[in-house]
Each structure stands twice: as structure tokens, then as C-alpha cells.
C-alpha atoms as a PDB file:
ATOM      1  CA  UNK A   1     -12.791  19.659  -4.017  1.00  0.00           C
ATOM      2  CA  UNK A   2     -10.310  17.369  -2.570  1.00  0.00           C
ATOM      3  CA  UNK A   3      -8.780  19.493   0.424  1.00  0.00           C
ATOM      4  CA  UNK A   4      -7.075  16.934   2.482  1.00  0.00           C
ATOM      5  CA  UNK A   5      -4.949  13.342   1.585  1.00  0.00           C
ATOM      6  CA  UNK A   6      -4.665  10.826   4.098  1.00  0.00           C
ATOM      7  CA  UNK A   7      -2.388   7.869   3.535  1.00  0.00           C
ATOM      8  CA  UNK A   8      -2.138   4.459   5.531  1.00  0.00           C
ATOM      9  CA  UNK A   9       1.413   3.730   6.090  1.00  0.00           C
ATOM     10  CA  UNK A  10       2.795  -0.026   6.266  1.00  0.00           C
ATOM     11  CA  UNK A  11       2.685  -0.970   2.664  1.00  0.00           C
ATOM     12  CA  UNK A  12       2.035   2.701   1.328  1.00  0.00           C
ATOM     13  CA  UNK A  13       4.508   4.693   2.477  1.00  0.00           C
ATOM     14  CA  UNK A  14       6.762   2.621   3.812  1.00  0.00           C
ATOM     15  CA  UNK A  15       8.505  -0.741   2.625  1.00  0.00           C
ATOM     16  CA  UNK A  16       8.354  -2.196   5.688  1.00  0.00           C
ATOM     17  CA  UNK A  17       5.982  -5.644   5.786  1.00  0.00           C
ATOM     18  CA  UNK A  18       9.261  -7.531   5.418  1.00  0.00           C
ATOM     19  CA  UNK A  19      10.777  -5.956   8.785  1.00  0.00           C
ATOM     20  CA  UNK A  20       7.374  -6.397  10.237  1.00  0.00           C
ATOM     21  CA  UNK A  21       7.709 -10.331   9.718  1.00  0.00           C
ATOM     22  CA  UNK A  22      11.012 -10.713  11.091  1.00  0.00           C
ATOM     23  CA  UNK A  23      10.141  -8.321  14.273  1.00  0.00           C
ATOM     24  CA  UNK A  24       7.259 -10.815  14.529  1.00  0.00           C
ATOM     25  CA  UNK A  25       9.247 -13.984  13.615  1.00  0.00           C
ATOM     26  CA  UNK A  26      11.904 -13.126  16.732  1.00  0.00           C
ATOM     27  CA  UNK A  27       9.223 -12.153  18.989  1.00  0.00           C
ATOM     28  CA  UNK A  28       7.277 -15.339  18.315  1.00  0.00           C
ATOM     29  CA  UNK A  29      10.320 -17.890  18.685  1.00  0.00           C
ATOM     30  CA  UNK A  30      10.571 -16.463  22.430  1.00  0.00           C
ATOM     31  CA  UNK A  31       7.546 -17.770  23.131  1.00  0.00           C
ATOM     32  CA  UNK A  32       8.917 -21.058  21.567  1.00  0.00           C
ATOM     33  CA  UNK A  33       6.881 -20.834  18.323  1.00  0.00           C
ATOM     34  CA  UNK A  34       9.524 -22.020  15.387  1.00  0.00           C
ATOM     35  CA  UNK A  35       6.995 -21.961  12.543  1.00  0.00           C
ATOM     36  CA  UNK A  36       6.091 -18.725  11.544  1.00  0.00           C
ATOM     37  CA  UNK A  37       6.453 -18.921   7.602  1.00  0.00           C
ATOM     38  CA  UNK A  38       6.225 -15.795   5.535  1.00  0.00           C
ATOM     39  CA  UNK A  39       2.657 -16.819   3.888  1.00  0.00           C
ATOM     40  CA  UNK A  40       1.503 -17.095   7.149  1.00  0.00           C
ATOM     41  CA  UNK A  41       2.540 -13.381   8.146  1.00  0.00           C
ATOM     42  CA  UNK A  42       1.114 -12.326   4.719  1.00  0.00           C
ATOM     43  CA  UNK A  43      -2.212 -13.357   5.652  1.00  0.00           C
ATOM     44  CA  UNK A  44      -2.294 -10.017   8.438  1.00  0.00           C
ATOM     45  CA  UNK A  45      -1.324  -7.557   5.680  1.00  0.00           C
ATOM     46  CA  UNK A  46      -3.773  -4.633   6.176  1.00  0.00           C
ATOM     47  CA  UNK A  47      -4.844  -5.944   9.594  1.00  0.00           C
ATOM     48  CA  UNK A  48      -3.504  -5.679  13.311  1.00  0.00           C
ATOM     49  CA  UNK A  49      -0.779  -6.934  15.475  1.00  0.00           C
ATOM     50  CA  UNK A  50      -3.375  -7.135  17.601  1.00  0.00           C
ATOM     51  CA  UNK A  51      -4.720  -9.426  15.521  1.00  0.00           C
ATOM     52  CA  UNK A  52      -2.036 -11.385  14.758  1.00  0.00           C
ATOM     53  CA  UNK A  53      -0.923 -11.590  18.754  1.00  0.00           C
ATOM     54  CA  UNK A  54      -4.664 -12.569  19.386  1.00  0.00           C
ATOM     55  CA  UNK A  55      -5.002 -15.187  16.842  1.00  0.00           C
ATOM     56  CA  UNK A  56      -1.526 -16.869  17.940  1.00  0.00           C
ATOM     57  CA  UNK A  57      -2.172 -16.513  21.417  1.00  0.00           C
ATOM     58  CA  UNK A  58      -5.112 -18.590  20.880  1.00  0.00           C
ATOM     59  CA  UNK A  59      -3.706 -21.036  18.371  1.00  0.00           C
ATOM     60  CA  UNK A  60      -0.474 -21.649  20.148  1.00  0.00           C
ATOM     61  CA  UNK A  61      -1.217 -21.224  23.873  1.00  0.00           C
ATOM     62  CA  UNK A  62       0.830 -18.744  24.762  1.00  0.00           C
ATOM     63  CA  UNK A  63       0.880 -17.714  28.395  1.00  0.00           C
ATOM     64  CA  UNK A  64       0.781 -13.637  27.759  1.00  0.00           C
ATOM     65  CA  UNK A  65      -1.439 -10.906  26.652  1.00  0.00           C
ATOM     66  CA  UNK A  66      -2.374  -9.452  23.556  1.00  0.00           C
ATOM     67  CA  UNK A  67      -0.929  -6.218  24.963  1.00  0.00           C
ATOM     68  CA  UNK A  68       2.105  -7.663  26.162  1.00  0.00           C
ATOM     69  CA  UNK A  69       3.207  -9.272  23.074  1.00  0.00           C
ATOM     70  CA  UNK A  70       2.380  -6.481  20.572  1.00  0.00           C
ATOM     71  CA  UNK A  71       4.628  -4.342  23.035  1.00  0.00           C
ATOM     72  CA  UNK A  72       7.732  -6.934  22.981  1.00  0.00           C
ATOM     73  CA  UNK A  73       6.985  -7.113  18.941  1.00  0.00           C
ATOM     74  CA  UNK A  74       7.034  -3.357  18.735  1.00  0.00           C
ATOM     75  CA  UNK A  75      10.429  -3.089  20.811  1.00  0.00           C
ATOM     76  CA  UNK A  76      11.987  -4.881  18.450  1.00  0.00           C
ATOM     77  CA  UNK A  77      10.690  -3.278  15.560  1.00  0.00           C
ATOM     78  CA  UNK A  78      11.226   0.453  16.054  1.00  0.00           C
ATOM     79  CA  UNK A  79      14.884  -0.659  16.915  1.00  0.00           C
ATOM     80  CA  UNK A  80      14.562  -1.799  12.916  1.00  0.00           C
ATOM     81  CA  UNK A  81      13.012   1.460  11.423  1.00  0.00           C
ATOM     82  CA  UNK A  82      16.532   3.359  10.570  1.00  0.00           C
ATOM     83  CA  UNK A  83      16.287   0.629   7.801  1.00  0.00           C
ATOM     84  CA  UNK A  84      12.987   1.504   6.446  1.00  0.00           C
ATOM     85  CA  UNK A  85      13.242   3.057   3.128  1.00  0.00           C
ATOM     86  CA  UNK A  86      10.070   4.882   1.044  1.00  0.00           C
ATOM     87  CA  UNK A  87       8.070   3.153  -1.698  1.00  0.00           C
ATOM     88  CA  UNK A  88       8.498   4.633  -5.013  1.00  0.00           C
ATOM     89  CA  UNK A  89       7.089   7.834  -6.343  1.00  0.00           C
ATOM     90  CA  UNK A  90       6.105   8.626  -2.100  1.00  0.00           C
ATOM     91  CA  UNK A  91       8.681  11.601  -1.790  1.00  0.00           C
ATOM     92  CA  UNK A  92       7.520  12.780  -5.080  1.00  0.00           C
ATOM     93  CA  UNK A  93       4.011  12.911  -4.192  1.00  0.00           C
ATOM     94  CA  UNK A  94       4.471  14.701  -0.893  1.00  0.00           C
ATOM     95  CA  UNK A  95       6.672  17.043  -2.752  1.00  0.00           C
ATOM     96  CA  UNK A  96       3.863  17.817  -4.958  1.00  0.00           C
ATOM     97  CA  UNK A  97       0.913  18.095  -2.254  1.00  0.00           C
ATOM     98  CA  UNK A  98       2.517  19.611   0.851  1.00  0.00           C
ATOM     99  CA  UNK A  99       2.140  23.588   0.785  1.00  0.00           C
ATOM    100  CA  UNK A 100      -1.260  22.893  -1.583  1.00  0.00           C
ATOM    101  CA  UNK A 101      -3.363  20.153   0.281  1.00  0.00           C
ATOM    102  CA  UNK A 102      -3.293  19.122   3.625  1.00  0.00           C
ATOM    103  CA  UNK A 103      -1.435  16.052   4.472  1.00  0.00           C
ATOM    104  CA  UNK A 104      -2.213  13.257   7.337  1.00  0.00           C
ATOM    105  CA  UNK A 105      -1.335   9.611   8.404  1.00  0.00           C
ATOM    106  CA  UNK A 106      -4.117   6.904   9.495  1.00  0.00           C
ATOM    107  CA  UNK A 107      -2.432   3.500  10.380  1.00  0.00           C
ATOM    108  CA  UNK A 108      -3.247   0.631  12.282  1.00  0.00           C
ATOM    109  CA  UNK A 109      -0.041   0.763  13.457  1.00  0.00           C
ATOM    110  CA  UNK A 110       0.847   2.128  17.248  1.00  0.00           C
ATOM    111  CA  UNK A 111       1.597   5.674  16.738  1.00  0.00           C
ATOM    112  CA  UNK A 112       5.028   5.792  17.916  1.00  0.00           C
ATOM    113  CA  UNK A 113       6.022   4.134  15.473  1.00  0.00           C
ATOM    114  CA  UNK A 114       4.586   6.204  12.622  1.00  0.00           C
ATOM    115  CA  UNK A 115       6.509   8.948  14.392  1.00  0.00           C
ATOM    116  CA  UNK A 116       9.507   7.863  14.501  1.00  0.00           C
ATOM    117  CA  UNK A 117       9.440   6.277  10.579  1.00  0.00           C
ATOM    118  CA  UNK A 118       8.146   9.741   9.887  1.00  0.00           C
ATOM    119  CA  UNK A 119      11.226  11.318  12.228  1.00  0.00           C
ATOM    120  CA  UNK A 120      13.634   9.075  10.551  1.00  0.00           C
ATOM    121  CA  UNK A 121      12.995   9.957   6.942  1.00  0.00           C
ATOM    122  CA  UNK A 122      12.795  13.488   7.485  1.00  0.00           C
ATOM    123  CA  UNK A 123       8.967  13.846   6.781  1.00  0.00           C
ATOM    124  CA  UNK A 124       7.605  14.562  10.130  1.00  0.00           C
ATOM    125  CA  UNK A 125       6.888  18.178   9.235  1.00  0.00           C
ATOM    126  CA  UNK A 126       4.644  17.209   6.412  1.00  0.00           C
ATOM    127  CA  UNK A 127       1.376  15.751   7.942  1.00  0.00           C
ATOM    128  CA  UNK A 128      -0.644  17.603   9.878  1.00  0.00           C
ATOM    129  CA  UNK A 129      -2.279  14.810  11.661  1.00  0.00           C
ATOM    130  CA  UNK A 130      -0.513  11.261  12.448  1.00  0.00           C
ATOM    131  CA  UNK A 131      -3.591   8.697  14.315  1.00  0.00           C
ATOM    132  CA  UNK A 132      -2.232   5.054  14.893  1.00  0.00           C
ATOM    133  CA  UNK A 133      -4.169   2.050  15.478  1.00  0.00           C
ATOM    134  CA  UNK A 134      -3.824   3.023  19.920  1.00  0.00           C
ATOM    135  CA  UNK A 135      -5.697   6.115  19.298  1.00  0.00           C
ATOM    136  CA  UNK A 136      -8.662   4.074  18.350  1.00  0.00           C
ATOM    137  CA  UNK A 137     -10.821   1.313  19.638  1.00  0.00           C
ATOM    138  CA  UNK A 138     -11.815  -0.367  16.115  1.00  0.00           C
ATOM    139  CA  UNK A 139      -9.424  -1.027  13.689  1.00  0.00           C
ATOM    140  CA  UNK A 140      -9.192  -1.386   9.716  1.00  0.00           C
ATOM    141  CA  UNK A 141     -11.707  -2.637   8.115  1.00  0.00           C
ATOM    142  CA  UNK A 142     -13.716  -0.268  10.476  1.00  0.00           C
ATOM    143  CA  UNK A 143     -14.018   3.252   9.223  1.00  0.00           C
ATOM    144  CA  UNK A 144     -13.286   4.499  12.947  1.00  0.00           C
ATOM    145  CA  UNK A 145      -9.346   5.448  12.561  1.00  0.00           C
ATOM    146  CA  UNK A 146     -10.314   7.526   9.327  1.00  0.00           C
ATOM    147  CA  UNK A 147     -13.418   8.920  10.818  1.00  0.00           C
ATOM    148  CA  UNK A 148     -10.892  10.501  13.821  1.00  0.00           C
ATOM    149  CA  UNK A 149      -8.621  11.765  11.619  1.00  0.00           C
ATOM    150  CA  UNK A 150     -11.071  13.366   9.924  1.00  0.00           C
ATOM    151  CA  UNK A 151     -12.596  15.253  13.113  1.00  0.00           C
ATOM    152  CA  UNK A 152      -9.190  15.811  14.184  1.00  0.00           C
ATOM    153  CA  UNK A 153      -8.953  17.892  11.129  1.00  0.00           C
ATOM    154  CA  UNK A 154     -12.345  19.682  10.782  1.00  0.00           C
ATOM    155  CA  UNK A 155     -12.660  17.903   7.682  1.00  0.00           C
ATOM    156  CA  UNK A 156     -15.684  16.299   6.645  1.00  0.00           C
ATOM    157  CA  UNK A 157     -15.069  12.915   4.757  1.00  0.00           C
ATOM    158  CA  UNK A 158     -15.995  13.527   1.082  1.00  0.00           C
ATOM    159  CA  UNK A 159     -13.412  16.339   1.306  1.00  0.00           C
ATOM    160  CA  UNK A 160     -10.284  14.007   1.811  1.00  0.00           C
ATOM    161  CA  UNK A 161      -8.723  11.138  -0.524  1.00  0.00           C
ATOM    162  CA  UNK A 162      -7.344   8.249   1.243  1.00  0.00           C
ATOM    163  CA  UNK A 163      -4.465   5.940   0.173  1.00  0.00           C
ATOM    164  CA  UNK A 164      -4.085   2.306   1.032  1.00  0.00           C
ATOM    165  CA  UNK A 165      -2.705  -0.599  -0.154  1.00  0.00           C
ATOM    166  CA  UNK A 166      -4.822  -3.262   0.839  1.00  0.00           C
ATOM    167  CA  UNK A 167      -8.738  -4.446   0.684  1.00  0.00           C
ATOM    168  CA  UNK A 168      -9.533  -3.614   4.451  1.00  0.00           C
ATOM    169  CA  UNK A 169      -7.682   0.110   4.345  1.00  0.00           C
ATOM    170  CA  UNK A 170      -9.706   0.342   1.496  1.00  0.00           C
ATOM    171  CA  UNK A 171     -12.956  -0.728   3.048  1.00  0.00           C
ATOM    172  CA  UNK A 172     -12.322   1.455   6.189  1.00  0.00           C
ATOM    173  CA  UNK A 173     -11.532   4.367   4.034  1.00  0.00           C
ATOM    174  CA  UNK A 174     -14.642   3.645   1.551  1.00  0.00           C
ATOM    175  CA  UNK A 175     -17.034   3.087   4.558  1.00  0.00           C
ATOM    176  CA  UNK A 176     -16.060   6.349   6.049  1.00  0.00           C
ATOM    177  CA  UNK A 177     -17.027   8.226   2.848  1.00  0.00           C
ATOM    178  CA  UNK A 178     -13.831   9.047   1.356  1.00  0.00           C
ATOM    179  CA  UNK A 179     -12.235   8.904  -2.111  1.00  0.00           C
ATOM    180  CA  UNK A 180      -9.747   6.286  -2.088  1.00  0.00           C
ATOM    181  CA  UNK A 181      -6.554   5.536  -3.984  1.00  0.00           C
ATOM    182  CA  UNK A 182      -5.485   1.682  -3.829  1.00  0.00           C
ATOM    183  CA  UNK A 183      -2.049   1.154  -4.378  1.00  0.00           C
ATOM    184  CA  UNK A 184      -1.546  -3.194  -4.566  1.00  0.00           C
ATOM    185  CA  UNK A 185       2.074  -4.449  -3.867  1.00  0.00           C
ATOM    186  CA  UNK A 186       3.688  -7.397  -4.420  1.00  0.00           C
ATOM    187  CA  UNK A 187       2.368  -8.595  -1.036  1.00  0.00           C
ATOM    188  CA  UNK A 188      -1.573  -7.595  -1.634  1.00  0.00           C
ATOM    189  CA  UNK A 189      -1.772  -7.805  -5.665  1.00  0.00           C
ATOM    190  CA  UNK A 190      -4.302 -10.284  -5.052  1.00  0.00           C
ATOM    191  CA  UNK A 191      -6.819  -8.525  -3.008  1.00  0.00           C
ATOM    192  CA  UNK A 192     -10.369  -7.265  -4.157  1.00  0.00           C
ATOM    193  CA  UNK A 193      -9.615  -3.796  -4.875  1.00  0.00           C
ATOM    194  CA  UNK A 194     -13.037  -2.966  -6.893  1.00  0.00           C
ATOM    195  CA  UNK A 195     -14.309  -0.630  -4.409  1.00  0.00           C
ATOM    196  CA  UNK A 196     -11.423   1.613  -4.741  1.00  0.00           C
ATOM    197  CA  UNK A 197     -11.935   4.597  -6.992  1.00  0.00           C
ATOM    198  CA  UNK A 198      -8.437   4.431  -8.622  1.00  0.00           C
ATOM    199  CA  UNK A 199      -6.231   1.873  -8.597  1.00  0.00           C
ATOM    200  CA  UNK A 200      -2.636   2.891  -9.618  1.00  0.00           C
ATOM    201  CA  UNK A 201       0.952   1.108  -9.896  1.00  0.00           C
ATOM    202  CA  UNK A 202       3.241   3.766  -8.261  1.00  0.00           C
ATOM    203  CA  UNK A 203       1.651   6.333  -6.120  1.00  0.00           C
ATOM    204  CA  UNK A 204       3.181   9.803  -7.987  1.00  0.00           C
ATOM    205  CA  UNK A 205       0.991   8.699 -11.001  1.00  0.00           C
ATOM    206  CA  UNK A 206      -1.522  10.679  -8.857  1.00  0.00           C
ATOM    207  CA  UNK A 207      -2.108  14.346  -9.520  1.00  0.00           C
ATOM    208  CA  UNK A 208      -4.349  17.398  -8.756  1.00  0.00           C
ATOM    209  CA  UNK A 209      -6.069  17.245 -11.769  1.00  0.00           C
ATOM    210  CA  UNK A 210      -6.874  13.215 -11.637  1.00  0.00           C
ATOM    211  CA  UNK A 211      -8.862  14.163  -8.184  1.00  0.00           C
ATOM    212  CA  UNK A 212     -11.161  16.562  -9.828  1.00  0.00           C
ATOM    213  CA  UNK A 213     -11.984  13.736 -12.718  1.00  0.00           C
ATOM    214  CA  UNK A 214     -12.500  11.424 -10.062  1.00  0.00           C
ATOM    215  CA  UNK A 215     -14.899  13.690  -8.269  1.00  0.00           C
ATOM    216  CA  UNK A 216     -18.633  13.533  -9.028  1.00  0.00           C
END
């Protein structure tokens, strides 16, 4: 039996990509970088801002470190998250599971953040566990962030469900031995999603009873 759901949140929970990109858009024109299209920022969904501050660091020359810019990117952003809203059917869900199954977050983002979107939409009191991507040292595709989260809950992984909305949440959720629920947006419709076990539009189309088919 499924006894514990873990969701990703940038993409899952959250509509927030789009505030990411302009949090990342201001931070980069400090640094005198003007070209930062929207394509370009798309490329990083499901990854890092470390990986993003790395790989423009490098291509651009920029005179800071990866830690440095990731923490003038996230200053900006959390001053953004009272406009973060939820993706559709998330409130449902959480209605439905919390009280019956145990809830947690795993994100590659910093966990402050989670916290205070979490804080902000009045949800805080529903996951047992929050890990961001500065509790661990590997992130997504690596299965390390769900493999925590898992220990942190005395759960072993074949007895929690994971939801993500891209191919390397997936991956890090699949490689760590859970059951995973892909959820493709607008922004990741074209990712390889074939390793997920379900792949659904809306995440409320998810149930109690579609676990236990899923299930071996």
C-alpha cells in the first residue's frame, strides 16, 4: 500500500516557472546580461538554479559564484511568492489525502522558499516533511533528495508515490524506487514521460483507489 505522497513543487504545486524567469531575468541584467529569452529559461525546467547560475557563469563570464548568484536570484524571488497561486485540482488533492496518507515536499528548490510558498497559501500544516535542493548534495535527476525524504520519514521507497512534472523529477523519483505520477504543463508537455507510471492532465484526477491499480 501506498502510505506516503511526495510532490515536487515548482511546476506541481505551484505556478510559479514564470516568476522564476523574471527573478532570474532581473538578477541576470545586473550582471549586464540583456539576453535572457524565455526558451532559454525553459531549457532549466526540472533542473537547478545552480545549474542555471553555473552554466551562465561559465558562458557569460561573470565575476561571482554559483552561491552568490543563486542567493541574489532567490532574494528577489521570495519577495515575489505572495503572487504565487496553486495549479489546478492541488487544494483538492491535499484535501482528499491529508488526515489519510502522509504528505511531504521534495524540491530542488532552497527550502526557504518552499516554506514560505507553503506559509503563504496556508498549507504549511499539511506536509510532514519539506527537503529542498540545500538539504542535499545531488540534485534531480539524482534519486538523492527523494531518498532523504524518505529516511526522514521511516518510509521505505516502494511505500510512497511521487509527483513531478518534468522528465528529471521523474527520473529521480523512478530511480529511487517510487511510484510516480507525471503531471506535463504547458512548459514540459514535451518531455519523455514513459517511465512514469501515470501520466495525468490535472493532478485531483488522482485517487486512493487508482494507487492500488497501479500497484503490483
Amino acid at each position: 500500500m501506498i502510505e506516503a505522497l511526495i510532490f515536487d513543487m515548482d511546476g506541481t504545486l505551484v505556478d510559479s516557472e514564470r516568476l522564476h524567469f523574471e527573478s532570474w531575468r532581473e538578477t541576470l541584467a545586473r550582471h549586464q546580461v540583456e539576453h535572457f529569452p524565455f526558451a532559454d529559461f525553459v531549457a532549466y525546467v526540472g533542473t537547478s538554479n545552480e545549474k542555471l547560475a553555473e552554466d551562465y557563469i561559465s558562458s557569460q563570464r561573470l565575476t561571482i559564484s554559483v552561491n552568490e548568484l543563486v542567493h541574489e536570484k532567490q532574494r528577489i524571488y521570495l519577495e515575489m511568492i505572495p503572487e504565487i497561486e496553486l495549479l489546478p485540482g492541488v487544494r483538492r488533492t491535499i484535501e482528499r489525502f491529508h488526515g489519510t496518507m502522509r504528505l511531504a515536499v521534495a524540491s530542488s528548490s532552497h527550502r526557504i522558499e518552499l516554506d514560505r510558498i507553503l506559509e503563504t497559501l496556508g498549507l504549511a500544516a499539511c506536509f510532514e516533511k519539506v527537503v529542498g535542493g540545500d538539504m542535499v548534495q545531488r540534485k534531480k535527476p539524482d534519486p538523492e533528495i527523494y531518498l532523504k525524504t524518505c529516511q526522514e520519514m521511516g518510509l521505505h521507497p516502494s511505500l510512497c508515490a511521487a509527483f513531478e512534472d518534468s522528465a528529471t523529477g521523474v527520473a529521480a523519483a523512478r530511480m529511487a524506487g517510487m511510484l510516480v505520477v507525471a503531471i506535463p504543463h504547458s512548459l514540459s508537455k514535451h518531455h519523455d514521460f514513459s517511465s512514469a507510471d501515470l501520466v495525468v492532465s490535472r493532478m485531483d484526477e488522482v485517487d486512493g483507489s487508482l494507487f492500488k491499480r497501479l500497484l503490483p
